[in-house]
Protein backbone atom coordinates (compact mmCIF):
# COMPACT_ATOMS: atom_id res chain seq x y z
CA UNK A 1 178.06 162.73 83.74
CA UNK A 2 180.79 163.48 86.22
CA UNK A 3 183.83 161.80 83.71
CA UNK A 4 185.45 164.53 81.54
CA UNK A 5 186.90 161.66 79.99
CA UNK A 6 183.86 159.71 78.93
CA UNK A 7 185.51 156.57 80.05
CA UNK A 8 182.07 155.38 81.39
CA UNK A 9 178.64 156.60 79.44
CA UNK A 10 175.40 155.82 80.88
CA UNK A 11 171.98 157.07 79.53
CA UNK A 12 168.50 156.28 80.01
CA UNK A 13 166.69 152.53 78.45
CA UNK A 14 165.99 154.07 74.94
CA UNK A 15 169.92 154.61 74.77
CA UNK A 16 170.56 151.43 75.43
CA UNK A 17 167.81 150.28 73.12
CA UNK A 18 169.39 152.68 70.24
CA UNK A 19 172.88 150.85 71.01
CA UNK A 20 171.50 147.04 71.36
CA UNK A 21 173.63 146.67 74.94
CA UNK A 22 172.07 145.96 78.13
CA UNK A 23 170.70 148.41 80.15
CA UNK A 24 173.00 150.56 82.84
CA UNK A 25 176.28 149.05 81.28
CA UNK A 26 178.90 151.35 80.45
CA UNK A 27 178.42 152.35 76.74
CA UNK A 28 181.58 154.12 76.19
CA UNK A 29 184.37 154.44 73.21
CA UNK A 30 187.33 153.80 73.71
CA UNK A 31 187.03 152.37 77.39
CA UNK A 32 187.34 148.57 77.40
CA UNK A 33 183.73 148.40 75.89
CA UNK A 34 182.89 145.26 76.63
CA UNK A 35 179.14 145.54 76.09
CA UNK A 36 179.37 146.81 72.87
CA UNK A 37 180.75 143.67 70.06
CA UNK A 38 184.41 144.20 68.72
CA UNK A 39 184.77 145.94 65.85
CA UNK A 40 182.08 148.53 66.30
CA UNK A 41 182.91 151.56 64.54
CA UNK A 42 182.02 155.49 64.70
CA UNK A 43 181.66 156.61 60.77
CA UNK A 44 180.90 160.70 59.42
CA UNK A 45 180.52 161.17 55.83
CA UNK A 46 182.22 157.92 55.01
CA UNK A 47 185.46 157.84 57.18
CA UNK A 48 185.60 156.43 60.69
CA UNK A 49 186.46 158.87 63.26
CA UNK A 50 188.97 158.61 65.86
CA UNK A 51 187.87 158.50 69.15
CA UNK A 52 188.63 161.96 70.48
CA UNK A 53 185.88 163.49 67.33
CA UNK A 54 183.24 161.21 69.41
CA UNK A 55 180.38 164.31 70.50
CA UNK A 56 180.75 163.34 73.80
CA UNK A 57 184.45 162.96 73.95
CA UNK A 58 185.06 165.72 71.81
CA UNK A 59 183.11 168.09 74.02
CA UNK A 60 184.89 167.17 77.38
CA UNK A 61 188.04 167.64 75.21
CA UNK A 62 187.32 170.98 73.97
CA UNK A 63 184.98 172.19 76.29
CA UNK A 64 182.38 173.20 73.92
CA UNK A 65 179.33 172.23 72.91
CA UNK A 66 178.90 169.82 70.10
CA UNK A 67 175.81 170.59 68.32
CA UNK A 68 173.43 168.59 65.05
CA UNK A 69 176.24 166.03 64.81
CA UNK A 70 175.54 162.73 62.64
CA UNK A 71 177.31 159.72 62.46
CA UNK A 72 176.95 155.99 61.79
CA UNK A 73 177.44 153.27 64.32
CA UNK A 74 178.47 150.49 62.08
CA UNK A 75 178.29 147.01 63.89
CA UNK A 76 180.15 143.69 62.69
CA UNK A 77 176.83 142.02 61.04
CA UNK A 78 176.77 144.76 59.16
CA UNK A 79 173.83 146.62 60.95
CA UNK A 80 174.00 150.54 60.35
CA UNK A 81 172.46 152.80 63.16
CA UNK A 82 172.76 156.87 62.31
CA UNK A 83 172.74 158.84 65.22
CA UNK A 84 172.31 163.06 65.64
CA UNK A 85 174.14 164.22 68.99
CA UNK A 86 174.15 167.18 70.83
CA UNK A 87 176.49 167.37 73.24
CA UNK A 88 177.89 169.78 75.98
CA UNK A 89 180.52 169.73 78.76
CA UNK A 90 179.42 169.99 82.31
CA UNK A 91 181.90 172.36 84.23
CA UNK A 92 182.67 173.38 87.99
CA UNK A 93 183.05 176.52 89.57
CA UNK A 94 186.60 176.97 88.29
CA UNK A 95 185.25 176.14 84.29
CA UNK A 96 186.85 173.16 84.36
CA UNK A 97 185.21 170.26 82.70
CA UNK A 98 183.92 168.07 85.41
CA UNK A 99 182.02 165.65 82.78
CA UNK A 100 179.67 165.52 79.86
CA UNK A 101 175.70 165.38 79.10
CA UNK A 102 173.99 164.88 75.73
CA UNK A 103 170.86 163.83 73.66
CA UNK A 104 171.16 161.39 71.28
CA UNK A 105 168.43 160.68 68.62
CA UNK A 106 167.89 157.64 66.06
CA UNK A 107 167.80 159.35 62.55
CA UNK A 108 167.92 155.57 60.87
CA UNK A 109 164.67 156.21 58.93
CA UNK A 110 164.63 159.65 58.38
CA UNK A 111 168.52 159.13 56.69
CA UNK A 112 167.35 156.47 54.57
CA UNK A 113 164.26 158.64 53.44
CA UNK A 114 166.14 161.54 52.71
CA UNK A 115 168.48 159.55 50.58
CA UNK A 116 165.93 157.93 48.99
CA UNK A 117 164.28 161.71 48.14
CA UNK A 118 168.05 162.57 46.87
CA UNK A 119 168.47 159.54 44.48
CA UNK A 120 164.58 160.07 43.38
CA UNK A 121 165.26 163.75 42.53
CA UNK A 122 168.48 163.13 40.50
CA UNK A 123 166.89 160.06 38.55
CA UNK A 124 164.37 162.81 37.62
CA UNK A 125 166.42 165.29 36.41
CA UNK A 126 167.93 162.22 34.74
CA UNK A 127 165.30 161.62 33.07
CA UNK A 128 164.25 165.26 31.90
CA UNK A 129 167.41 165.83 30.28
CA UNK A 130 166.67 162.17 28.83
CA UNK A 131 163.38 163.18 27.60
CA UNK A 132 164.51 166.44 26.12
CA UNK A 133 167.65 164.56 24.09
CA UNK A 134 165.18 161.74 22.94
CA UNK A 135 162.16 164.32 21.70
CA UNK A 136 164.96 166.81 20.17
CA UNK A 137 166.20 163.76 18.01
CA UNK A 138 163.57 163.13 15.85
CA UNK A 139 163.43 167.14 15.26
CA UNK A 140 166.65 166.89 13.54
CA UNK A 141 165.74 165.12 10.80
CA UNK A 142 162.36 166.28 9.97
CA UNK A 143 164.05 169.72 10.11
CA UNK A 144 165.95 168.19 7.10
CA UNK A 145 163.54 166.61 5.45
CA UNK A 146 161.12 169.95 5.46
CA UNK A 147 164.28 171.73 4.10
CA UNK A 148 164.64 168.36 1.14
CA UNK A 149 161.18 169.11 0.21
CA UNK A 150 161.54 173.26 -0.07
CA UNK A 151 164.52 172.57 -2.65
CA UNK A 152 162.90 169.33 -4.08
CA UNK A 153 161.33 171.42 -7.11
CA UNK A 154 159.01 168.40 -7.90
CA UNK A 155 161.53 165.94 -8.17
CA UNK A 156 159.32 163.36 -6.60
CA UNK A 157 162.33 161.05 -5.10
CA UNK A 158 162.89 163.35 -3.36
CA UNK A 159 159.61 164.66 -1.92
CA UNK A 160 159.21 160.82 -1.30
CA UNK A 161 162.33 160.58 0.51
CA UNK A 162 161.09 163.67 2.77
CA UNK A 163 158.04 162.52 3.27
CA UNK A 164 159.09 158.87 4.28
CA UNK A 165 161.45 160.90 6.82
CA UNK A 166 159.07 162.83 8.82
CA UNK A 167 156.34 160.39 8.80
CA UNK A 168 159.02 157.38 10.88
CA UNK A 169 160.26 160.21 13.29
CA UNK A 170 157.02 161.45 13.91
CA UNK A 171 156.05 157.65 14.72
CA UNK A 172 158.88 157.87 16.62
CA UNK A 173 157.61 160.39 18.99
CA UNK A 174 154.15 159.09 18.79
CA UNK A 175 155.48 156.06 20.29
CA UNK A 176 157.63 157.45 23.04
CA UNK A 177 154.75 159.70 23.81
CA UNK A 178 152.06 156.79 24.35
CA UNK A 179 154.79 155.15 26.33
CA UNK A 180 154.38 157.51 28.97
CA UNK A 181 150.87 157.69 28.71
CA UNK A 182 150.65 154.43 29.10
CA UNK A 183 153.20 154.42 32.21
CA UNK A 184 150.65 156.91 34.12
CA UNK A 185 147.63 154.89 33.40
CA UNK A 186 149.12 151.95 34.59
CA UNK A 187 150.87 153.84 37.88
CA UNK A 188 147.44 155.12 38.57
CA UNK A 189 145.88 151.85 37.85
CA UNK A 190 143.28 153.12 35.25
CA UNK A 191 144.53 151.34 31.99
CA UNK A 192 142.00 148.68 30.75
CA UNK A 193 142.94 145.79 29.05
CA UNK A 194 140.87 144.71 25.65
CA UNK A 195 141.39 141.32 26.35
CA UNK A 196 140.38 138.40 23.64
CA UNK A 197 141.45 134.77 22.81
CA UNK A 198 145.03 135.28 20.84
CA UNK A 199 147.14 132.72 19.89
CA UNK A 200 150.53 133.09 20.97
CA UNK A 201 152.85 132.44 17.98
CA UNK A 202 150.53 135.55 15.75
CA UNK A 203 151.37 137.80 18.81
CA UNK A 204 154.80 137.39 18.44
CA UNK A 205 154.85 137.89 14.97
CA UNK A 206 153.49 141.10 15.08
CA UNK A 207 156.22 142.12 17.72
CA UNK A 208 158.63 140.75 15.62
CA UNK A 209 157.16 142.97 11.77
CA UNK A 210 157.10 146.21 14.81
CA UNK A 211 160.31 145.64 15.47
CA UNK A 212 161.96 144.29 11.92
CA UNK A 213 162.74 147.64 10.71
CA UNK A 214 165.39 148.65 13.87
CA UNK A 215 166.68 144.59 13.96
CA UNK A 216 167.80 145.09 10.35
CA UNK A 217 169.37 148.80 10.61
CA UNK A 218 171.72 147.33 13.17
CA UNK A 219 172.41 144.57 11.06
CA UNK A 220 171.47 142.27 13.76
CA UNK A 221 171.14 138.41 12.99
CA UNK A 222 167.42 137.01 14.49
CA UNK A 223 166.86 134.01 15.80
CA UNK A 224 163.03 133.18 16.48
CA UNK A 225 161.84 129.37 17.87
CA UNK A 226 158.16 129.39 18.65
CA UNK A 227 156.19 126.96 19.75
CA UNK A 228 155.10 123.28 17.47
CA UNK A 229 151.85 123.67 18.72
CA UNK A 230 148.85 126.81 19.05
CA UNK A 231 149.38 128.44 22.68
CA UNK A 232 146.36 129.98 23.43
CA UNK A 233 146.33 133.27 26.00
CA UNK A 234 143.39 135.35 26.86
CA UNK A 235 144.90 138.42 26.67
CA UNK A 236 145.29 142.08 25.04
CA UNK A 237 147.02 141.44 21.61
CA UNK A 238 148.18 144.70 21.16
CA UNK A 239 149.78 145.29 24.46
CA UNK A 240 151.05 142.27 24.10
CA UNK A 241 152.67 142.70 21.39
CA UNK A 242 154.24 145.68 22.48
CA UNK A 243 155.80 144.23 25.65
CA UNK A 244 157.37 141.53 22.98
CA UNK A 245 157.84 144.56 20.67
CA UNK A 246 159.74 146.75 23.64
CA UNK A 247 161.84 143.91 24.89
CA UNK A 248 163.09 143.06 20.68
CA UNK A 249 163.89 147.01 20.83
CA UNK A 250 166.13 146.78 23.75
CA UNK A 251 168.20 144.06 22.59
CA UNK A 252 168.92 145.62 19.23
CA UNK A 253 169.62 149.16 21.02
CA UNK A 254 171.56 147.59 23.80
CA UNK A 255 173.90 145.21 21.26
CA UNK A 256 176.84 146.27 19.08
CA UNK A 257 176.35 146.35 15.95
CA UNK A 258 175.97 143.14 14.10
CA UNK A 259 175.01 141.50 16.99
CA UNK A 260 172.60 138.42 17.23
CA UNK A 261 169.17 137.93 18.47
CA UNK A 262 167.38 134.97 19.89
CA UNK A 263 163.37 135.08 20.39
CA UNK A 264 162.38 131.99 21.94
CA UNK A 265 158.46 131.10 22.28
CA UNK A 266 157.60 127.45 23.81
CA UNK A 267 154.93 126.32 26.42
CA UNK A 268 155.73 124.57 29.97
CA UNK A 269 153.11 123.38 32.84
CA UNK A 270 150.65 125.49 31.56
CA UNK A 271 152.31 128.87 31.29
CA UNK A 272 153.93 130.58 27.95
CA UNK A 273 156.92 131.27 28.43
CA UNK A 274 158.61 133.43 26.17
CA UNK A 275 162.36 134.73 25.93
CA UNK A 276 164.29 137.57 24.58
CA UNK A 277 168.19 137.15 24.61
CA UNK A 278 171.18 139.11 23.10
CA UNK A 279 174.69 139.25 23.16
CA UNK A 280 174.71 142.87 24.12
CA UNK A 281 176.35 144.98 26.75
CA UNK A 282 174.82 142.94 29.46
CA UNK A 283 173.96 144.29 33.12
CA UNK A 284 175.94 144.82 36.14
CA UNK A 285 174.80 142.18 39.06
CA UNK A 286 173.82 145.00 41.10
CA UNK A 287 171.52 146.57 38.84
CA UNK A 288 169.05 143.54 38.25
CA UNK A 289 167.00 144.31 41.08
CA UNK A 290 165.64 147.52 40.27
CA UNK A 291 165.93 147.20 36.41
CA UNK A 292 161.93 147.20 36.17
CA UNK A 293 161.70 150.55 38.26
CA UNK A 294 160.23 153.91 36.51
CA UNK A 295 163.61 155.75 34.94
CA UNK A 296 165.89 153.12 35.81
CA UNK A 297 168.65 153.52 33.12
CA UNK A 298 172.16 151.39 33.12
CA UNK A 299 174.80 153.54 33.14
CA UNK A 300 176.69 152.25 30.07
CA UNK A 301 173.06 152.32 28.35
CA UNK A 302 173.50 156.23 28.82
CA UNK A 303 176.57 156.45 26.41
CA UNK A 304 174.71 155.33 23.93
CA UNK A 305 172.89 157.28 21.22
CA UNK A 306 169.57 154.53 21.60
CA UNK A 307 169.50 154.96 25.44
CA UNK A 308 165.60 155.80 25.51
CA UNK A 309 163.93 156.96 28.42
CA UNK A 310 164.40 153.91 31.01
CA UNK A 311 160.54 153.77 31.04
CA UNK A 312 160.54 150.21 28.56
CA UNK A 313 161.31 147.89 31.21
CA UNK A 314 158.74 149.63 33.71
CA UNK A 315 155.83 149.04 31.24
CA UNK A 316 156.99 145.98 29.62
CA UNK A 317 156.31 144.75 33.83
CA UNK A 318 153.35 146.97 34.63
CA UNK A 319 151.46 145.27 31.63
CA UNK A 320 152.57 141.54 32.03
CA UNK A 321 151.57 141.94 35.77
CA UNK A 322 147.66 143.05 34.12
CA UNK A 323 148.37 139.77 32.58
CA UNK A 324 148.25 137.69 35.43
CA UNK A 325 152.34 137.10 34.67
CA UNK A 326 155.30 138.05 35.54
CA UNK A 327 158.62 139.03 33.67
CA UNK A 328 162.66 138.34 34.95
CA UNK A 329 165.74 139.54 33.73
CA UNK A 330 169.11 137.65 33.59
CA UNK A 331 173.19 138.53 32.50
CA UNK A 332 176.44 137.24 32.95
CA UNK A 333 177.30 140.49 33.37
CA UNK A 334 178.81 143.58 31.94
CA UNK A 335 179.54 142.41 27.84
CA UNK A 336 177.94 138.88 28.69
CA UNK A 337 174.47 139.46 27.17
CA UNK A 338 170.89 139.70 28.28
CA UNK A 339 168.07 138.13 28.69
CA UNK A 340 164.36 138.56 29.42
CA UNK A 341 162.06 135.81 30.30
CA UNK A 342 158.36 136.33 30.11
CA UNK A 343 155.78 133.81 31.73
CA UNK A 344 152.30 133.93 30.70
CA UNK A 345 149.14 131.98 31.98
CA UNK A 346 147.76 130.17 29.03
CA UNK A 347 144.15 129.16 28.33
CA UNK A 348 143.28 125.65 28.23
CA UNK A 349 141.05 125.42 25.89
CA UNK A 350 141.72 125.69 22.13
CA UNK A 351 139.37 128.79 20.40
CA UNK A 352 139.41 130.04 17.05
CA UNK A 353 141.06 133.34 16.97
CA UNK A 354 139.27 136.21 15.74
CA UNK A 355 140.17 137.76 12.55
CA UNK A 356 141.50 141.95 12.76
CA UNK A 357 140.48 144.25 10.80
CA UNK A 358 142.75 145.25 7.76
CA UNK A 359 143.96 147.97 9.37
CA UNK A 360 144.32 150.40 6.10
CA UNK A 361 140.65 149.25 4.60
CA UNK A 362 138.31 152.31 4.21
CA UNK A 363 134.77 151.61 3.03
CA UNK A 364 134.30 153.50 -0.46
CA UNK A 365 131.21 155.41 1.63
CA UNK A 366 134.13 157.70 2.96
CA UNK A 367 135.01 159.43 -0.44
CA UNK A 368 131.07 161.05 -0.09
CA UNK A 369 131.68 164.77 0.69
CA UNK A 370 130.90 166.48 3.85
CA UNK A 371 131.24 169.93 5.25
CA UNK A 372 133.68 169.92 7.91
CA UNK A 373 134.52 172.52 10.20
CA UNK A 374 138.19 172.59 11.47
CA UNK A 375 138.76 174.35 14.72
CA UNK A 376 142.45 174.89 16.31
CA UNK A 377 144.35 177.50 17.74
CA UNK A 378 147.50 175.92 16.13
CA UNK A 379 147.07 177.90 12.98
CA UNK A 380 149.36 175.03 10.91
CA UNK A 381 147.17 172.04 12.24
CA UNK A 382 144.24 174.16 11.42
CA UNK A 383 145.64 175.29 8.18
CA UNK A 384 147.26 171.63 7.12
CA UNK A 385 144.33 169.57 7.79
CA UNK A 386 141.69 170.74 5.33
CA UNK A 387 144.66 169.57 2.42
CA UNK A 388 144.30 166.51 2.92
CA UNK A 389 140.38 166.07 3.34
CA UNK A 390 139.68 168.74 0.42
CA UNK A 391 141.16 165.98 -1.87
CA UNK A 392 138.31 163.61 -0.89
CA UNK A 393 136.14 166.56 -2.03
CA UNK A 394 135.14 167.45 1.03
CA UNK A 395 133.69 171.43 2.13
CA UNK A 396 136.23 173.05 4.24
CA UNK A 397 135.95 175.94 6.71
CA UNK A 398 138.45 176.88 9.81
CA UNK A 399 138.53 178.52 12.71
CA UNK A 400 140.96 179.35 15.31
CA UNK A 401 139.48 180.29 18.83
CA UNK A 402 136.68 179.07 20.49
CA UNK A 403 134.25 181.90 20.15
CA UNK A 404 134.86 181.59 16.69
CA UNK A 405 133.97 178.27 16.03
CA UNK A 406 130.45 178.55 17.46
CA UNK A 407 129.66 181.21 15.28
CA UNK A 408 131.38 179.74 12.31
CA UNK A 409 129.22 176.42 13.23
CA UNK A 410 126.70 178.38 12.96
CA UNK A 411 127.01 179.95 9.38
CA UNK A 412 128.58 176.74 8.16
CA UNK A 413 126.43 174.38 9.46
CA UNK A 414 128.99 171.42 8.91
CA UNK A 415 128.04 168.04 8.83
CA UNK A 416 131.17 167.28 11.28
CA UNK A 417 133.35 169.63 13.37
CA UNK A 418 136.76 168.79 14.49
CA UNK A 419 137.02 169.89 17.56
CA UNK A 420 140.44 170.85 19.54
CA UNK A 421 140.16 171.08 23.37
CA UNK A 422 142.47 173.37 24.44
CA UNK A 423 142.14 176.89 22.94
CA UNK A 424 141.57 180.41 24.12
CA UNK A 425 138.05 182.34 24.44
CA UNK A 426 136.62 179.23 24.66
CA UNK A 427 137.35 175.60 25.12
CA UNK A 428 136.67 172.49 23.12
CA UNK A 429 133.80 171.56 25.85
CA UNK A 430 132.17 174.65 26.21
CA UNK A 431 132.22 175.10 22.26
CA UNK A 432 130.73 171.42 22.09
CA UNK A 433 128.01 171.95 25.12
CA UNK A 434 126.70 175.73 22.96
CA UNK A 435 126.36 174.01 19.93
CA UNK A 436 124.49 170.84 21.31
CA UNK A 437 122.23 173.77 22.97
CA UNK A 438 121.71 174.53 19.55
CA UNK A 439 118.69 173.14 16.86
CA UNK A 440 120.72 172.82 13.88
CA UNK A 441 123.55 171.64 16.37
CA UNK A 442 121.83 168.29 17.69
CA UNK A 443 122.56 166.50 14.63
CA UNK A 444 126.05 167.66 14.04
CA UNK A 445 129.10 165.06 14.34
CA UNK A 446 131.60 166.32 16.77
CA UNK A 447 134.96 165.04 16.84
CA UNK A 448 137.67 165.68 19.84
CA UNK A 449 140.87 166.28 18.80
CA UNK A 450 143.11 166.61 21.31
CA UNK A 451 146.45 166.07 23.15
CA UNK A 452 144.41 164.63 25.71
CA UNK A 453 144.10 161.50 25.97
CA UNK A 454 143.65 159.99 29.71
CA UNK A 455 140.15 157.95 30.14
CA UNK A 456 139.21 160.99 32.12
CA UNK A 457 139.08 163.04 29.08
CA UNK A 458 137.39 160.99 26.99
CA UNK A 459 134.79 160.71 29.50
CA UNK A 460 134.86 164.84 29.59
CA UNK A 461 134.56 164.79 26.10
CA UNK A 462 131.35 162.70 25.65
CA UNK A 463 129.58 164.47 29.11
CA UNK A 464 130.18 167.40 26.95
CA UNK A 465 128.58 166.24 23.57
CA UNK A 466 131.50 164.75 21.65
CA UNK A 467 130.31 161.41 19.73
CA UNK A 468 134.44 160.89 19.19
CA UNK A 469 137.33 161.58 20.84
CA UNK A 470 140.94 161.10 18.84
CA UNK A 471 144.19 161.18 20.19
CA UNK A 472 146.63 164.28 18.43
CA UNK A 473 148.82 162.96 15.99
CA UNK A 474 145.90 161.61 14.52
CA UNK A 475 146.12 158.85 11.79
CA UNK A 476 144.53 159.52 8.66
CA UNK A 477 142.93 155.80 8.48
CA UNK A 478 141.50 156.44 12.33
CA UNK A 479 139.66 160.24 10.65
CA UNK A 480 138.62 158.42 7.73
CA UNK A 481 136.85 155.81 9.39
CA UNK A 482 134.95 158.10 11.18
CA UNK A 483 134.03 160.04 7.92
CA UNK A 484 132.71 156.83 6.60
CA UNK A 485 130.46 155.93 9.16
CA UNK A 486 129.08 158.95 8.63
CA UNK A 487 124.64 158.57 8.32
């Protein structure tokens, strides 16, 4: 362009299109501009430049080219276009600059995916350090606790008070741990529902007996309304529960002290609706919307020694959306309180509800001894284990490698092996698939105990010969029950 000054910039329809002015106008800074609205401004990293550090004006200034330059065109409504210029200055056969030519490209998208990379990689690393400070916590006092029962020299108070100590924080890691199971099966859309009739009222009170023990530490006061009449839902009782369960959690983590606690169940036009409000820290207005996103953590929530992961809210959503329903949250902001407001599809129809289980019951059949074969390369699970099940006066053997626990299975000839998966020589599903190859091995009960615990490997688990598959830390009521059941 033959205007050292830049006084009048022309360029070719995509230009113009990039700008929003009408084609073969003058599309200049600082000329009287009349195409482009008032109030336009030129932005880099945050501060709006001065018309001279425009590419094109700064290159007929300087006469040199300006090269990779970014900057924001910020327009009245509000509408953000980023731009990368190159520039250089046109010059006669004395070097002087005679005018300017450059290339200008839209970068809109590729800025707002970059910073959307950016933000993504630093609410991971977020959440890493998270993750390490919230599985280090529970370590702390089970550190003490194993140190209470070394010096406890059978004063059994105090073995009791060690043992009651390492069995809540290893719940307590069990828990966070099947949190983010659960987060992946439902990202990857492969967690199932086991859904049944459930009244809605026996739901919440087993959120609300989950819960009790964390309400009452914080010395929190609880309010619960629920509803005059049965709500029926056809849903999964247990995840249920544990959305109801999560969302009680929050509240007592996220209120001071002493706080109080209002758990309101009622029914409305044929949906439950059920709500969870606090008078906690509250949320910032501008942090509502993406409160139910993986890692999302409130930055006053951070300060605090409950802060979790940020993956509650994510799964408390993820499983009321499997639930045909949908979840909100609401605050008056910072120190005004929360509240979450759950709405469920109810079922018309009145059912009975089916009775559970007793969860602790064991037939008597289980106390029948049976040689078991233990096999882990983690020489203390292998080691630990056979305490507990020689007291039912069961036959114990170990091993610690693959390799060995064919032959050992071999020798043995248990009546049930506990199987790990991942070991060395050999793995849990080769081990399984030799001794199935086996005669004296057809008959044999073969148990998975593993880490593992995606629907993928139990599928692997029973191609390979397994008739169970538990998830490690294993309860002692879930291995009993398949001891009983035992032919």
């Amino acid at each position: 362009m033959a205007d050292a000054q830049c006084r009048r910039i022309t360029g070719n329809r995509a230009f113009y299109e990039m700008l929003g002015v009408p084609y073969g106008t003058t599309a200049s800074f600082p000329a009287e501009r009349p195409e482009l609205p008032a109030g336009t401004r030129v932005v880099r990293d945050g501060r709006e430049l001065h018309s001279d550090e425009f590419p094109m004006q700064a290159a007929g200034l300087t006469g040199r080219p300006i090269l990779d330059f970014d900057h924001d065109l910020v327009f009245p409504d509000g509408r953000t276009v980023t731009l990368l210029a190159n520039t250089a200055p046109l010059l006669d056969e004395h070097g002087a600059v005679r005018g300017v030519v450059g290339a200008y490209m839209d970068i809109t998208q590729r800025k707002r995916a970059e910073e959307a990379l950016r933000e993504a990689d630093r609410r991971k690393n977020e959440f890493l350090a998270t993750l390490a400070h919230e599985l280090r916590n529970p370590l702390a006092p089970i550190r003490t606790a194993i140190e209470l029962l070394r010096r406890a020299d059978n004063d059994a108070a105090v073995m009791e008070q060690g043992r009651s100590i390492i069995e809540r924080q290893v719940g307590q890691m069990v828990r966070l741990i099947d949190d983010l199971l659960d987060i992946s099966r439902i990202t990857g859309g492969k967690l199932q529902l086991r859904k049944e009739r459930v009244e809605l009222a026996a739901v919440v009170r087993s959120a609300i007996e989950t819960s009790r023990s964390l309400i009452e530490s914080q010395a929190h006061e609880l309010t619960v309304t629920l509803p005059a009449e049965p709500t029926h839902l056809d849903a999964d009782p247990t995840r249920l529960a544990q959305v109801f369960s999560n969302l009680l959690n929050n509240a007592a983590k996220y209120t001071d002290r002493g706080g109080h606690i209002w758990l309101t169940a009622e029914r409305q036009d044929g949906e439950a609706i059920v709500s969870v409000r606090d008078t906690g820290i509250g949320i910032a207005a501008e942090h509502l919307p993406r409160l139910f996103e993986m890692f999302s953590q409130v930055a006053p929530a951070l300060e605090r020694s409950q802060g979790g992961l940020g993956i509650g809210l994510s799964l408390v959503r993820g499983l009321i959306e499997l639930h045909g329903g949908n979840v909100q949250a609401r605050s008056g902001g910072p120190g005004k309180g929360s509240e979450f407001v759950v709405h469920l599809p109810v079922t018309k129809e009145p059912v009975p509800i089916p009775r559970e289980p007793a969860e602790g019951g064991v037939p008597s059949r289980s106390r029948a001894k049976c040689r078991i074969l233990i096999v882990d390369d983690n020489r203390d699970a292998a080691d630990s284990l056979p305490l507990m099940l020689r007291l039912a006066g069961n036959d114990i053997s170990t091993a610690y490698d693959g390799l060995e626990a064919v032959q050992a299975a071999a020798t043995f000839r248990p009546d049930v092996v506990l199987l790990d998966i991942g070991m060395p020589k050999m793995n849990g599903y080769e081990v399984a698939r030799h001794i199935r190859q086996e005669p004296w091995g057809k008959n044999m009960v073969l148990v998975a105990m593993t880490g593992w615990g995606q629907e993928e490997d139990k599928r692997r688990a029973i191609e390979a010969g397994f008739n169970h598959h538990l998830v490690k830390p294993v309860k002692a009521q879930a291995l009993q029950k398949v001891l009983a059941n035992l032919k």
